[in-house]
C-alpha atoms as a PDB file:
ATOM      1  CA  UNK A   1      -1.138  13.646  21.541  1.00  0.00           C
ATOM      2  CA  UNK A   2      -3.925  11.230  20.825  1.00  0.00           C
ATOM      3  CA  UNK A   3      -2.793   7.932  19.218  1.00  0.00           C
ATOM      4  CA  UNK A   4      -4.161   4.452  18.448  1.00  0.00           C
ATOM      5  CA  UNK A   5      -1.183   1.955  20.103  1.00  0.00           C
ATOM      6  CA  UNK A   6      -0.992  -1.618  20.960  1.00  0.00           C
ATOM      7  CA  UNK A   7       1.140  -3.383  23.994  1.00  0.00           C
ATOM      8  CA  UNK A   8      -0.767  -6.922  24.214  1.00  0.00           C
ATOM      9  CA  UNK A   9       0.858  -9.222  20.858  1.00  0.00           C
ATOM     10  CA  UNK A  10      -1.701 -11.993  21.678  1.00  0.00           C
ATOM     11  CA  UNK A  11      -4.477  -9.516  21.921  1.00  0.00           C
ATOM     12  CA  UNK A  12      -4.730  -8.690  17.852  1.00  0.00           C
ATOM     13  CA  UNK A  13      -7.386  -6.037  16.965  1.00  0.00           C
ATOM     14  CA  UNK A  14      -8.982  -6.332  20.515  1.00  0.00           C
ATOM     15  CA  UNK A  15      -5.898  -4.849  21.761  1.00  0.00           C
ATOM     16  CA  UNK A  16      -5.755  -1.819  19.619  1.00  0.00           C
ATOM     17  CA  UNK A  17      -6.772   1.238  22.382  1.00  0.00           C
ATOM     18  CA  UNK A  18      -6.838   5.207  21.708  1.00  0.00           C
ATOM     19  CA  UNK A  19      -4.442   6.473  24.053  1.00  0.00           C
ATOM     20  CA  UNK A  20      -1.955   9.568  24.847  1.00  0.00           C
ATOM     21  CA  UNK A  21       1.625   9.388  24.181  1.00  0.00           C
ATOM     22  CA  UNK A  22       4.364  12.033  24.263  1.00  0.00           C
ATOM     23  CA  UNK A  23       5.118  14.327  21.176  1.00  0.00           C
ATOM     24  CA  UNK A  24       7.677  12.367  18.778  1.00  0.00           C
ATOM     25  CA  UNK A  25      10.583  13.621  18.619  1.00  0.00           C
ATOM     26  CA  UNK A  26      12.143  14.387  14.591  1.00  0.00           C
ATOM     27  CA  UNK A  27      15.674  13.186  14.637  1.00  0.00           C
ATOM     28  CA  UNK A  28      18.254  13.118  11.989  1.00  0.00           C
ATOM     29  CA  UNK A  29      17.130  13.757   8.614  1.00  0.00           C
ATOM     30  CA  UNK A  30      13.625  13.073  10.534  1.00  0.00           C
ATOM     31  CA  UNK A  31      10.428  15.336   9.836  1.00  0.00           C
ATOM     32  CA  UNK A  32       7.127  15.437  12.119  1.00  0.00           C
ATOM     33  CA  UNK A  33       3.869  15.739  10.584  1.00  0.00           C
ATOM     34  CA  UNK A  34       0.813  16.961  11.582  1.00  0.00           C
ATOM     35  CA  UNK A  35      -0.950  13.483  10.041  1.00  0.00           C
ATOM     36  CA  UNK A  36      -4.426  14.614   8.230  1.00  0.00           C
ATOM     37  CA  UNK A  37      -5.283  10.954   7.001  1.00  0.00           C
ATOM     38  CA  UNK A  38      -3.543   7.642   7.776  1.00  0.00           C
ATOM     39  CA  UNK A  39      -3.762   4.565   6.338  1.00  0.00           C
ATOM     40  CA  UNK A  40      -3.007   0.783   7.226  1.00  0.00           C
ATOM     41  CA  UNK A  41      -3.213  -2.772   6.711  1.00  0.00           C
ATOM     42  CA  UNK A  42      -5.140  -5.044   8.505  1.00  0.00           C
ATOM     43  CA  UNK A  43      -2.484  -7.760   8.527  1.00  0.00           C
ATOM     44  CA  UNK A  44       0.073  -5.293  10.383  1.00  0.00           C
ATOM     45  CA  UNK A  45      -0.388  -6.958  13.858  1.00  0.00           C
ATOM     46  CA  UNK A  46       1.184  -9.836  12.587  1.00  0.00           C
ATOM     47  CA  UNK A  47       4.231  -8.201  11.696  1.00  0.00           C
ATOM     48  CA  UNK A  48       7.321  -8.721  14.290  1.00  0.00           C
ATOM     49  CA  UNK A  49       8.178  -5.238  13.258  1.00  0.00           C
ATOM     50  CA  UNK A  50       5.069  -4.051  14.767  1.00  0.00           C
ATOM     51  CA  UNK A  51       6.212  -5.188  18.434  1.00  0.00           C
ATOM     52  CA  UNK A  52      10.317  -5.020  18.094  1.00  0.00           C
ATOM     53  CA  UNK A  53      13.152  -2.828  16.592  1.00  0.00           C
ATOM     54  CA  UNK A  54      15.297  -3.464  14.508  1.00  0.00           C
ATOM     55  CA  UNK A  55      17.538  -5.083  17.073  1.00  0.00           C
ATOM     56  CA  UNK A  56      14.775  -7.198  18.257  1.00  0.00           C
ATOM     57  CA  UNK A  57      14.031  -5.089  21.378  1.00  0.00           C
ATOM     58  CA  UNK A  58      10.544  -4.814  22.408  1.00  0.00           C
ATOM     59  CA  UNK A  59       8.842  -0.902  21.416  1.00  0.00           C
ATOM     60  CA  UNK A  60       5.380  -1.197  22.808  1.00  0.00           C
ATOM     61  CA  UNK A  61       3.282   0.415  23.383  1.00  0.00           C
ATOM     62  CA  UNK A  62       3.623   0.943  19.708  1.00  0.00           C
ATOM     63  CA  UNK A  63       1.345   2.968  16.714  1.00  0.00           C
ATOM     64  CA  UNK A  64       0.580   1.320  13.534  1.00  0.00           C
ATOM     65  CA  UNK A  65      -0.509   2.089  10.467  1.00  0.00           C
ATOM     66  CA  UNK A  66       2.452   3.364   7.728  1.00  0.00           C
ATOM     67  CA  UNK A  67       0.351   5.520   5.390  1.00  0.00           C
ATOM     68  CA  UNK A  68      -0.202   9.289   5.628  1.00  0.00           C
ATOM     69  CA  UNK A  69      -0.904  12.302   4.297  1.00  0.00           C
ATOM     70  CA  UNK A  70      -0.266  15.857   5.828  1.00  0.00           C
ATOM     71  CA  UNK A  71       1.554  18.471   6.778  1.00  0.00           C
ATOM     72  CA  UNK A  72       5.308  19.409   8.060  1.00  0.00           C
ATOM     73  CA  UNK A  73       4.988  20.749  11.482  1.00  0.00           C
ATOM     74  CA  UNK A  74       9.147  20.030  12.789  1.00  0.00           C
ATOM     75  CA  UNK A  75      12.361  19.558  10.811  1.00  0.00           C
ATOM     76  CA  UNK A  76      15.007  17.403  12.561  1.00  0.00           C
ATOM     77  CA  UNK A  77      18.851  18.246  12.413  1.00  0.00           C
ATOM     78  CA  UNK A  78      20.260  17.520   8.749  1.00  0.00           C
ATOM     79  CA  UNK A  79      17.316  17.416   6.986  1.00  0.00           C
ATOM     80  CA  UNK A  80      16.834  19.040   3.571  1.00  0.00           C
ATOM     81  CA  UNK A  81      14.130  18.637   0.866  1.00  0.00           C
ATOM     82  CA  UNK A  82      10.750  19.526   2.833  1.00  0.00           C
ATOM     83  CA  UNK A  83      10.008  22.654   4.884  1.00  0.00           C
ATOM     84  CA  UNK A  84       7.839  23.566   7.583  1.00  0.00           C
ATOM     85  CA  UNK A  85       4.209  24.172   6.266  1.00  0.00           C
ATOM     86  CA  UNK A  86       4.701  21.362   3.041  1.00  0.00           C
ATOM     87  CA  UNK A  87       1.966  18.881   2.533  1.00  0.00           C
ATOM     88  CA  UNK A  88       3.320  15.623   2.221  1.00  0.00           C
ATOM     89  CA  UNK A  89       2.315  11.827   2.141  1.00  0.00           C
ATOM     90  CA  UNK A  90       4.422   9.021   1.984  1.00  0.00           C
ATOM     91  CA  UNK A  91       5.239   5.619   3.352  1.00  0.00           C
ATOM     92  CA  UNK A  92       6.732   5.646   7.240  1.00  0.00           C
ATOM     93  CA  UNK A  93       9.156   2.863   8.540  1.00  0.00           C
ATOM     94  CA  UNK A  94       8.192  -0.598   9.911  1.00  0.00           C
ATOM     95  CA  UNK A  95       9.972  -0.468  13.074  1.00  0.00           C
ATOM     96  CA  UNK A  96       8.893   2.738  13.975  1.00  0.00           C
ATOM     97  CA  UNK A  97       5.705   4.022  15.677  1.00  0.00           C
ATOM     98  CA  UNK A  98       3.686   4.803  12.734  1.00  0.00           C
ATOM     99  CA  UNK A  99       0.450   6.973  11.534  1.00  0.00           C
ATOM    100  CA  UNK A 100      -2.639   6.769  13.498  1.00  0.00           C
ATOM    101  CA  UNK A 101      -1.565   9.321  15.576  1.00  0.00           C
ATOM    102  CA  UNK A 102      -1.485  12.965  15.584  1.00  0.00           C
ATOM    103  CA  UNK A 103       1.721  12.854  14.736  1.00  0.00           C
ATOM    104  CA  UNK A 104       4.464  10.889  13.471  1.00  0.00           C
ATOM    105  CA  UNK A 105       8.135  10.926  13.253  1.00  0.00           C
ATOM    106  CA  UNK A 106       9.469  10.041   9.977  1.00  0.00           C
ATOM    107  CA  UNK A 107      12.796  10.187   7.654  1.00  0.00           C
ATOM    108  CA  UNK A 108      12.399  12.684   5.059  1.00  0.00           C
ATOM    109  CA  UNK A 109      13.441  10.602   1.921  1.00  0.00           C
ATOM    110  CA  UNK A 110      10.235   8.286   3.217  1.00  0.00           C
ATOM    111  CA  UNK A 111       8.231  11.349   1.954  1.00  0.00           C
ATOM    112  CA  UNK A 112       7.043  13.151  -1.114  1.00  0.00           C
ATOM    113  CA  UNK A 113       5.556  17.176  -1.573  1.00  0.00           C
ATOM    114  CA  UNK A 114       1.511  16.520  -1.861  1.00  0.00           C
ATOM    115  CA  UNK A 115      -0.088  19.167  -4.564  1.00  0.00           C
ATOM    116  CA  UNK A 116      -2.693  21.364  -3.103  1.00  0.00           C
ATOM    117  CA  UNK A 117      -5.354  20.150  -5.377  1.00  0.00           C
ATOM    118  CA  UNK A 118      -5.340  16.442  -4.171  1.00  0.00           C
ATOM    119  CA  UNK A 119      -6.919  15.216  -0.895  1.00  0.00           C
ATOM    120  CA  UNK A 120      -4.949  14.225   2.477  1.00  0.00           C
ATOM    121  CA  UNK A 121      -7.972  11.189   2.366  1.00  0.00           C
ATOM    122  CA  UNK A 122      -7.292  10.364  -1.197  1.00  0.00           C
ATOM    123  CA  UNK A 123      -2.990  10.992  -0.710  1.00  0.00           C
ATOM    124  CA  UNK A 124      -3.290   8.456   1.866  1.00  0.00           C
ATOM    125  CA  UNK A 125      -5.015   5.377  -0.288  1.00  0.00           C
ATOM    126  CA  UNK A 126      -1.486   5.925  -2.338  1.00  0.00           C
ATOM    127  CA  UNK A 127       1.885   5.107  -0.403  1.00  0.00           C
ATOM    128  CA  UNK A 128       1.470   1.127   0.118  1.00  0.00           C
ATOM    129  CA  UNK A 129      -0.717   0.199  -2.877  1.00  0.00           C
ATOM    130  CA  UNK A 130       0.812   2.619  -5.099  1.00  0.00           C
ATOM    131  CA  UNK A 131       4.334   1.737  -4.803  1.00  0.00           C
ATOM    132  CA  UNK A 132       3.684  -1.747  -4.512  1.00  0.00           C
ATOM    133  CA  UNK A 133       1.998  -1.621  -7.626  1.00  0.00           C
ATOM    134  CA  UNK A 134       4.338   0.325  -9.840  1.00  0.00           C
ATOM    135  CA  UNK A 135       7.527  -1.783  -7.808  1.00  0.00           C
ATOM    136  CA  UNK A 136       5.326  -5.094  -8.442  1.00  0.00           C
ATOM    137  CA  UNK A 137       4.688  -4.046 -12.498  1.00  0.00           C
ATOM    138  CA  UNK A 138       7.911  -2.109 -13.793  1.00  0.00           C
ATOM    139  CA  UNK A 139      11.097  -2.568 -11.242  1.00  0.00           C
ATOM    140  CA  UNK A 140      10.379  -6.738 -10.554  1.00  0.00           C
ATOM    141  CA  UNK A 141       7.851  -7.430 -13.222  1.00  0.00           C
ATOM    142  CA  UNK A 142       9.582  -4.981 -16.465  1.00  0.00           C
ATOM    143  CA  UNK A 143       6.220  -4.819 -17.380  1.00  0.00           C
ATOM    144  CA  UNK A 144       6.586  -3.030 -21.465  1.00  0.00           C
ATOM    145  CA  UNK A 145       3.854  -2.389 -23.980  1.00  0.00           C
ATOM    146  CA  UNK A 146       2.181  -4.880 -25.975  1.00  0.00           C
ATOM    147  CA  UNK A 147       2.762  -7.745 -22.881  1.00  0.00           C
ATOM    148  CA  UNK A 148       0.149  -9.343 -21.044  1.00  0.00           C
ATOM    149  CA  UNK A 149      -0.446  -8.916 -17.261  1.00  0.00           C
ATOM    150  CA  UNK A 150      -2.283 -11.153 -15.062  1.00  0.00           C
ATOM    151  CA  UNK A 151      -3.021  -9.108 -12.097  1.00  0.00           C
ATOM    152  CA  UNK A 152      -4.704 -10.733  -8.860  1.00  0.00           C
ATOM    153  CA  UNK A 153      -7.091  -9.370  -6.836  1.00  0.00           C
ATOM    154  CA  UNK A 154      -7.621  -6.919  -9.443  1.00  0.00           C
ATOM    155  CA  UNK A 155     -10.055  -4.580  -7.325  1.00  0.00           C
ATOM    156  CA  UNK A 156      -8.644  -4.412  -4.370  1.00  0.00           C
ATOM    157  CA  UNK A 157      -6.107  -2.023  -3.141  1.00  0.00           C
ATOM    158  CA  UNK A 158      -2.960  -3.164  -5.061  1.00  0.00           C
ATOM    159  CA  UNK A 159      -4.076  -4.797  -7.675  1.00  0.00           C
ATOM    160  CA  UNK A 160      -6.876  -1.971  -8.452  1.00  0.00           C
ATOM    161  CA  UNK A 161      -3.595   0.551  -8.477  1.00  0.00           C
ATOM    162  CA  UNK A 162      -1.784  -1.880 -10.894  1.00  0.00           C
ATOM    163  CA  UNK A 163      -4.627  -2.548 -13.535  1.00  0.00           C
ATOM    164  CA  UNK A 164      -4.682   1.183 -14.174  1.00  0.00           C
ATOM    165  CA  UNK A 165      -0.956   1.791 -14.250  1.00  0.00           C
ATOM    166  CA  UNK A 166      -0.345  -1.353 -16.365  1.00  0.00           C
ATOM    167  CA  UNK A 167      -3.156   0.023 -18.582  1.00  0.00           C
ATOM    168  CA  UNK A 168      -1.598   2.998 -19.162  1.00  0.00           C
ATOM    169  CA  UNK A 169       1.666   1.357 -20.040  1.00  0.00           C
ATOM    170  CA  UNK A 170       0.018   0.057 -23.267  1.00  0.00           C
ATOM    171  CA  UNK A 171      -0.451  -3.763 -21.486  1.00  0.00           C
ATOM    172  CA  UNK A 172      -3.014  -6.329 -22.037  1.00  0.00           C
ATOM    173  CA  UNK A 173      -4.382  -6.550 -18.419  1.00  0.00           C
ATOM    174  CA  UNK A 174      -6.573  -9.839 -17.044  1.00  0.00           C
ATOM    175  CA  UNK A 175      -7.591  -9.602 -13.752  1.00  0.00           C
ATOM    176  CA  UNK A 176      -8.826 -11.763 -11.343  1.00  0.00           C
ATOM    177  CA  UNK A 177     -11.174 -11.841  -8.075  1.00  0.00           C
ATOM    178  CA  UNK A 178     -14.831 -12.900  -7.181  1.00  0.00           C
ATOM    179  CA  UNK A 179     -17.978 -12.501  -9.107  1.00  0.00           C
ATOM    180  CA  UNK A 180     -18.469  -8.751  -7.566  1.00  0.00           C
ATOM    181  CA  UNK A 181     -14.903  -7.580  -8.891  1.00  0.00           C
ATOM    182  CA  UNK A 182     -15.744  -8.549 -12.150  1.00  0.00           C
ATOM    183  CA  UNK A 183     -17.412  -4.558 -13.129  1.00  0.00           C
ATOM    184  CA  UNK A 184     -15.077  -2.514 -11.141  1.00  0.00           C
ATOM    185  CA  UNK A 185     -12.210  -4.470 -12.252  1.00  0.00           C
ATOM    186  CA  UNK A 186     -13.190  -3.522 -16.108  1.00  0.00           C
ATOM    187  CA  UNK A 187     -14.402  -0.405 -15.341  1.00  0.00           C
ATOM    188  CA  UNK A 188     -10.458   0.297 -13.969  1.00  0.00           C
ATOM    189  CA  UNK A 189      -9.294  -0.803 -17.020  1.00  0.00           C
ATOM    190  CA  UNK A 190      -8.683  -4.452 -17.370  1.00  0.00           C
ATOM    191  CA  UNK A 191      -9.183  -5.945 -20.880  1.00  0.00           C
ATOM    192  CA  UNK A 192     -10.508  -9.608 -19.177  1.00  0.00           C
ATOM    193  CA  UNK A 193     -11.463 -10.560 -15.963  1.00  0.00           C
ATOM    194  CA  UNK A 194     -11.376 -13.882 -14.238  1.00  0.00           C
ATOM    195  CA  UNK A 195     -13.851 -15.338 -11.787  1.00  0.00           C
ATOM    196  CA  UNK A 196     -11.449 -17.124  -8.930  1.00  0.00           C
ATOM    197  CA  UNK A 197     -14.710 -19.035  -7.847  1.00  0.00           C
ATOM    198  CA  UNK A 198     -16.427 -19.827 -11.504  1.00  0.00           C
ATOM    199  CA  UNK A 199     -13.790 -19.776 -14.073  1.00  0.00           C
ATOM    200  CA  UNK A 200     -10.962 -21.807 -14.907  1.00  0.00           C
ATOM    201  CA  UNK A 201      -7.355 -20.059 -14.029  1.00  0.00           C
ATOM    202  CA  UNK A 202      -5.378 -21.738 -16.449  1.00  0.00           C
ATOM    203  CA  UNK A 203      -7.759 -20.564 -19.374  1.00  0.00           C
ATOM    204  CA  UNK A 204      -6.325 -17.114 -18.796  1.00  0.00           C
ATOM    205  CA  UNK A 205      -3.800 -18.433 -21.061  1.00  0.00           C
ATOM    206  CA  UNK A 206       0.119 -17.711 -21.404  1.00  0.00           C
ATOM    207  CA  UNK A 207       1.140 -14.200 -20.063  1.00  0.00           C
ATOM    208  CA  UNK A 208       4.611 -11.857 -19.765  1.00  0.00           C
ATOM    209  CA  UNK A 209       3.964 -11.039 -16.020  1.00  0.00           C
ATOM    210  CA  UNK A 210       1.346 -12.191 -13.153  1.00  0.00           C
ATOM    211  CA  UNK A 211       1.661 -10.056  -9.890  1.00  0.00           C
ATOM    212  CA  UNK A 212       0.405 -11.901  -7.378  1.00  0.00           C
ATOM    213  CA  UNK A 213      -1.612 -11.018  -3.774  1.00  0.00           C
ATOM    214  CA  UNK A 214      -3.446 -14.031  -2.907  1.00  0.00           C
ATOM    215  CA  UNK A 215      -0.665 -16.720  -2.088  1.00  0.00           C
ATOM    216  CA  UNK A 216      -1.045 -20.678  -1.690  1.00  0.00           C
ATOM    217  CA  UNK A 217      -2.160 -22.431  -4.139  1.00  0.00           C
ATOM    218  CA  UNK A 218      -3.897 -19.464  -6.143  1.00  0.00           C
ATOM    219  CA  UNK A 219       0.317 -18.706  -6.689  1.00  0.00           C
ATOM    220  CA  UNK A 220       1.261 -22.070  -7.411  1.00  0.00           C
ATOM    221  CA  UNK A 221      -1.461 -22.327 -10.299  1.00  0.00           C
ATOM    222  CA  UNK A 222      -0.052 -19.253 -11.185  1.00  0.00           C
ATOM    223  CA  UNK A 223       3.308 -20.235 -12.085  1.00  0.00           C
ATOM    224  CA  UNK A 224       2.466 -22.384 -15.300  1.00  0.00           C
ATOM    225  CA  UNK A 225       0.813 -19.096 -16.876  1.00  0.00           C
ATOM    226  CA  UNK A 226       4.258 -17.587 -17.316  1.00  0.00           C
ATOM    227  CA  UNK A 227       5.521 -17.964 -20.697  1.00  0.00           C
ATOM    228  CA  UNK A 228       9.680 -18.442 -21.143  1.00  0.00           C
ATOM    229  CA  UNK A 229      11.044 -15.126 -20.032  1.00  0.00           C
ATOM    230  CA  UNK A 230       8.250 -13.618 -18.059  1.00  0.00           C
ATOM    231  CA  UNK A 231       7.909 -12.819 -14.506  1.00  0.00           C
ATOM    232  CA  UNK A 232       5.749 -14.066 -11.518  1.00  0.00           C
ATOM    233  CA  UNK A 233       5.737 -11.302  -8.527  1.00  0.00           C
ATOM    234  CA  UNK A 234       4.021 -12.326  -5.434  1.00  0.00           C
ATOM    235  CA  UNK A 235       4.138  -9.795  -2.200  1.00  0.00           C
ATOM    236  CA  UNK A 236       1.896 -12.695  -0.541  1.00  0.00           C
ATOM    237  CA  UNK A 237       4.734 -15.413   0.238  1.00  0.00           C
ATOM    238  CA  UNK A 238       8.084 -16.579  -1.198  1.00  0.00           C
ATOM    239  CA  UNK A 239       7.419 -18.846  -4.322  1.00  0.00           C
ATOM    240  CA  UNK A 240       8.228 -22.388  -4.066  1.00  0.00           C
ATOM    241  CA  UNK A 241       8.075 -23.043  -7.514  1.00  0.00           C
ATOM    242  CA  UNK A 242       9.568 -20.838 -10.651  1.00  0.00           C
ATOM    243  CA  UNK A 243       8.374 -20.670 -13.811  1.00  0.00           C
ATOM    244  CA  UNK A 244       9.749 -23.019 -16.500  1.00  0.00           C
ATOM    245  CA  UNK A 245      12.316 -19.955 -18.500  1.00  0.00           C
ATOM    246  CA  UNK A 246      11.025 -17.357 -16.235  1.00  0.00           C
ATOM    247  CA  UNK A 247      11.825 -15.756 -13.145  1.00  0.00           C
ATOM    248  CA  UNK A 248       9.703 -15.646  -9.734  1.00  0.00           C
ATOM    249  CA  UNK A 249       9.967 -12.521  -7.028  1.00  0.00           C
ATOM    250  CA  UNK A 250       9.070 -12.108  -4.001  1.00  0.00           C
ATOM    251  CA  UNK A 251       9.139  -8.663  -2.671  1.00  0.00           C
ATOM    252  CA  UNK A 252       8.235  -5.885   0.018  1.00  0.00           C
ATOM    253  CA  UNK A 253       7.402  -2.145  -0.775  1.00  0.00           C
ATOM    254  CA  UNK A 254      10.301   0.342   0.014  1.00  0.00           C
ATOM    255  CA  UNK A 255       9.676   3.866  -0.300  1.00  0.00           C
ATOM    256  CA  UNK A 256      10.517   6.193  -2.950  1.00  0.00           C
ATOM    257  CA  UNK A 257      10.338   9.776  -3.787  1.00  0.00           C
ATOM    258  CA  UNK A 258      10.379   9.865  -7.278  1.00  0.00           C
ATOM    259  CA  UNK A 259       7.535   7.103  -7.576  1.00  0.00           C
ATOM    260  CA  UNK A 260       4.882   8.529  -4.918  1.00  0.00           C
ATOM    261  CA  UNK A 261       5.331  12.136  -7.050  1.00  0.00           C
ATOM    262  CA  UNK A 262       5.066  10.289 -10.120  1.00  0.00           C
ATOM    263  CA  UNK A 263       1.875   8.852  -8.654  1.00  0.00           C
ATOM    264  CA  UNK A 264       0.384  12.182  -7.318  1.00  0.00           C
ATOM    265  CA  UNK A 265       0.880  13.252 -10.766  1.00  0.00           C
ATOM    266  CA  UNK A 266      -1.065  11.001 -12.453  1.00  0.00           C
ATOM    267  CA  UNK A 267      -4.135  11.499  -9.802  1.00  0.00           C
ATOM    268  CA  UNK A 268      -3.795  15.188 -10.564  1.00  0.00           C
ATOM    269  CA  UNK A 269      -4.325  14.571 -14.050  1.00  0.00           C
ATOM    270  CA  UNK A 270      -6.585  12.256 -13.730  1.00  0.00           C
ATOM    271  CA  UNK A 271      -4.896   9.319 -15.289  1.00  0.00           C
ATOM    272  CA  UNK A 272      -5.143   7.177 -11.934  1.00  0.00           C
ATOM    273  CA  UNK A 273      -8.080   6.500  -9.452  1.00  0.00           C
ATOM    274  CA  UNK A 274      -7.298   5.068  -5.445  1.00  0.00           C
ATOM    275  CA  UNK A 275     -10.171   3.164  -4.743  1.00  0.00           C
ATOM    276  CA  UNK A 276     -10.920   5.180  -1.034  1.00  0.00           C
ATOM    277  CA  UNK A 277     -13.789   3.303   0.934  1.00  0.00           C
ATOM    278  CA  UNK A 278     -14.757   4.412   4.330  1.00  0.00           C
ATOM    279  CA  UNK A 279     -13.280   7.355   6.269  1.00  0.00           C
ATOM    280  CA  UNK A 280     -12.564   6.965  10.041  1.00  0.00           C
ATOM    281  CA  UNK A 281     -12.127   9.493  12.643  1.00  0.00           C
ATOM    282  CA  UNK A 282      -9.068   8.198  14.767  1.00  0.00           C
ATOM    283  CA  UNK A 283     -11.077   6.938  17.498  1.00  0.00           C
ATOM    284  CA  UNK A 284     -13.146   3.909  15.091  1.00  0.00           C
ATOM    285  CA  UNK A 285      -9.699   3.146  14.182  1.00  0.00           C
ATOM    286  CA  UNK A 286     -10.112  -0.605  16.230  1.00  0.00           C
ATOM    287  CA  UNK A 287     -13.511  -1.263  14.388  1.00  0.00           C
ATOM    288  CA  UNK A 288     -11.835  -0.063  11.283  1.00  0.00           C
ATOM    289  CA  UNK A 289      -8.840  -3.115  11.460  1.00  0.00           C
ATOM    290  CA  UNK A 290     -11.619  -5.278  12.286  1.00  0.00           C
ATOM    291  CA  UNK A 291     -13.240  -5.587   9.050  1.00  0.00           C
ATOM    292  CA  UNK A 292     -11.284  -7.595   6.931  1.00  0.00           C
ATOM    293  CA  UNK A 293     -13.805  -7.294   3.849  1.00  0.00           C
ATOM    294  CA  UNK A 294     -14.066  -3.859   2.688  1.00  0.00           C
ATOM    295  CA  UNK A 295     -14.592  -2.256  -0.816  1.00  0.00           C
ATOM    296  CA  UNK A 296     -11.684   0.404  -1.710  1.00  0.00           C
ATOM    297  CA  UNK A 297      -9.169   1.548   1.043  1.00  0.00           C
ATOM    298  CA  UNK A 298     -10.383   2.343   4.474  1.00  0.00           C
ATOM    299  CA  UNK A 299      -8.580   6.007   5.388  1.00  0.00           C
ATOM    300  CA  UNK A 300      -8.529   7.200   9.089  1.00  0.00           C
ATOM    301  CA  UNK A 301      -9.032  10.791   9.214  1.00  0.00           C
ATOM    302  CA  UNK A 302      -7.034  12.025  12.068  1.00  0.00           C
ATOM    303  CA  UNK A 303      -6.497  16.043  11.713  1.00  0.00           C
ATOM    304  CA  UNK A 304     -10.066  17.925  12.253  1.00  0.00           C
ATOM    305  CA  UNK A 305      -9.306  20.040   9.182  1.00  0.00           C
ATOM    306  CA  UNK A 306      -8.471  19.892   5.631  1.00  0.00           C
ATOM    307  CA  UNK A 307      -5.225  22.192   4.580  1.00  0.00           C
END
């Protein structure tokens, strides 16, 4: 099969090649899918799980990317939930090869049943941002109605996610970014927006939860916005600072049935818009991790069909 791998650590995006590797194989409680669309994140190569197992050994050549959308092709021994045939998307492991290939091995439970009517290129813009998001807002954050969110980077893939979910959930939402998010950051649903670049920070005033992207010193600004009881969640770094009769969490996405079909439901109806930017074949994959500043989520289309 065709697949996008690396092998050289100090290489970064110049070493990402399209090459052939052998069939994965679907172990226990494993699926393979056929992938349709795959997506990833640009920081990935940085990742020791990218180059090493679990127990530290080395895995290249290795695939990345950990977002996809298709369709059940092989079951592995033990596995129940999915048949051969199902759509699916979902989020795939960090140690394992993962999704910009033309297949992937994957556990099961890493995996949710995709409804006919939504896109494998739009299913794909979900798993990361979408569960980091909701995880980020109502698991870390306890995000109810009638609070105030501060979300950053409030246009981008997370945070555009999280402005619509927290909108939903009857919040007050700010966001923040640069003078460009300001319009698609309302038009997503946020009640405020502020300009990182132009506008003061602090004027956001007090708030129940800020969910945090950026890092450095955009986070440790952040931490005085939290009134007593509230919540700062940053996936960026661990917080050095807490806020004064709050809490601070730092966290990374783990995958979850229930949530990605809550998600897909709420696309179906209409009630929640990925941002998708360009779509890739497999082979502009390299060019595609090379541009760091993109509007909406850059999909890789990798099947040659849509079902």
């Amino acid at each position: 099969m065709h697949a996008i791998t690396v092998r050289d650590r100090t290489a970064g995006v110049d070493g990402l090649t399209l090459a052939e590797l052998p069939h994965p194989h679907a172990a226990e409680n494993d699926v393979v899918v056929r992938v349709h669309a795959a997506g990833f994140t640009p920081g990935e190569l940085d990742w020791p799980a990218t180059w090493t197992d679990r127990a530290g050994r080395d895995r290249t050549p290795s695939v990345p990317g950990h977002e996809l959308s298709g369709v059940v092709v092989e079951l592995g021994y033990g596995t129940t939930g999915l048949t051969v045939g199902q759509r699916v998307f979902g989020l795939t492991d960090w140690a394992r090869n993962g999704t910009l290939a033309e297949y992937t091995a994957v556990e099961a439970r890493n995996l949710a049943p995709l409804p006919a009517d939504i896109d494998h290129t739009v299913a794909a813009a979900l798993p990361i941002s979408g569960l980091t998001a909701w995880q980020a807002l109502f698991v870390h954050g306890r995000l109810t109605a009638g609070q105030t969110v501060l979300i950053h980077g409030a246009a981008g893939g997370v945070g555009s996610i999280a402005v619509q979910l927290a909108r939903e959930a009857g919040a007050r939402v700010i966001g923040t970014g640069r003078a460009a998010d300001r319009e698609p950051a309302r038009e997503l649903g946020a009640h405020a927006f502020v300009d990182l670049d132009a506008d003061a920070l602090e004027d956001a005033g007090q708030v129940d939860v800020v969910l945090d992207v950026i890092g450095g010193e955009i986070l440790a600004r952040s931490t005085a916005l939290v009134r007593p009881g509230g919540t700062l969640v940053t996936i960026a770094e661990p917080p050095t600072a807490h806020p004064e009769g709050g809490r601070a969490v730092f966290f990374v996405v783990e995958p979850d049935r229930a949530q990605l079909a809550d998600l897909a439901l709420r696309v179906r109806d209409g009630r929640l818009r990925p941002v998708v930017g360009d779509v890739r074949p497999l082979a502009e994959a390299p060019d595609a991790f090379a541009r760091r500043r993109r509007r909406g989520k850059t999909i890789i289309e990798v099947a040659g069909d849509s079902s």
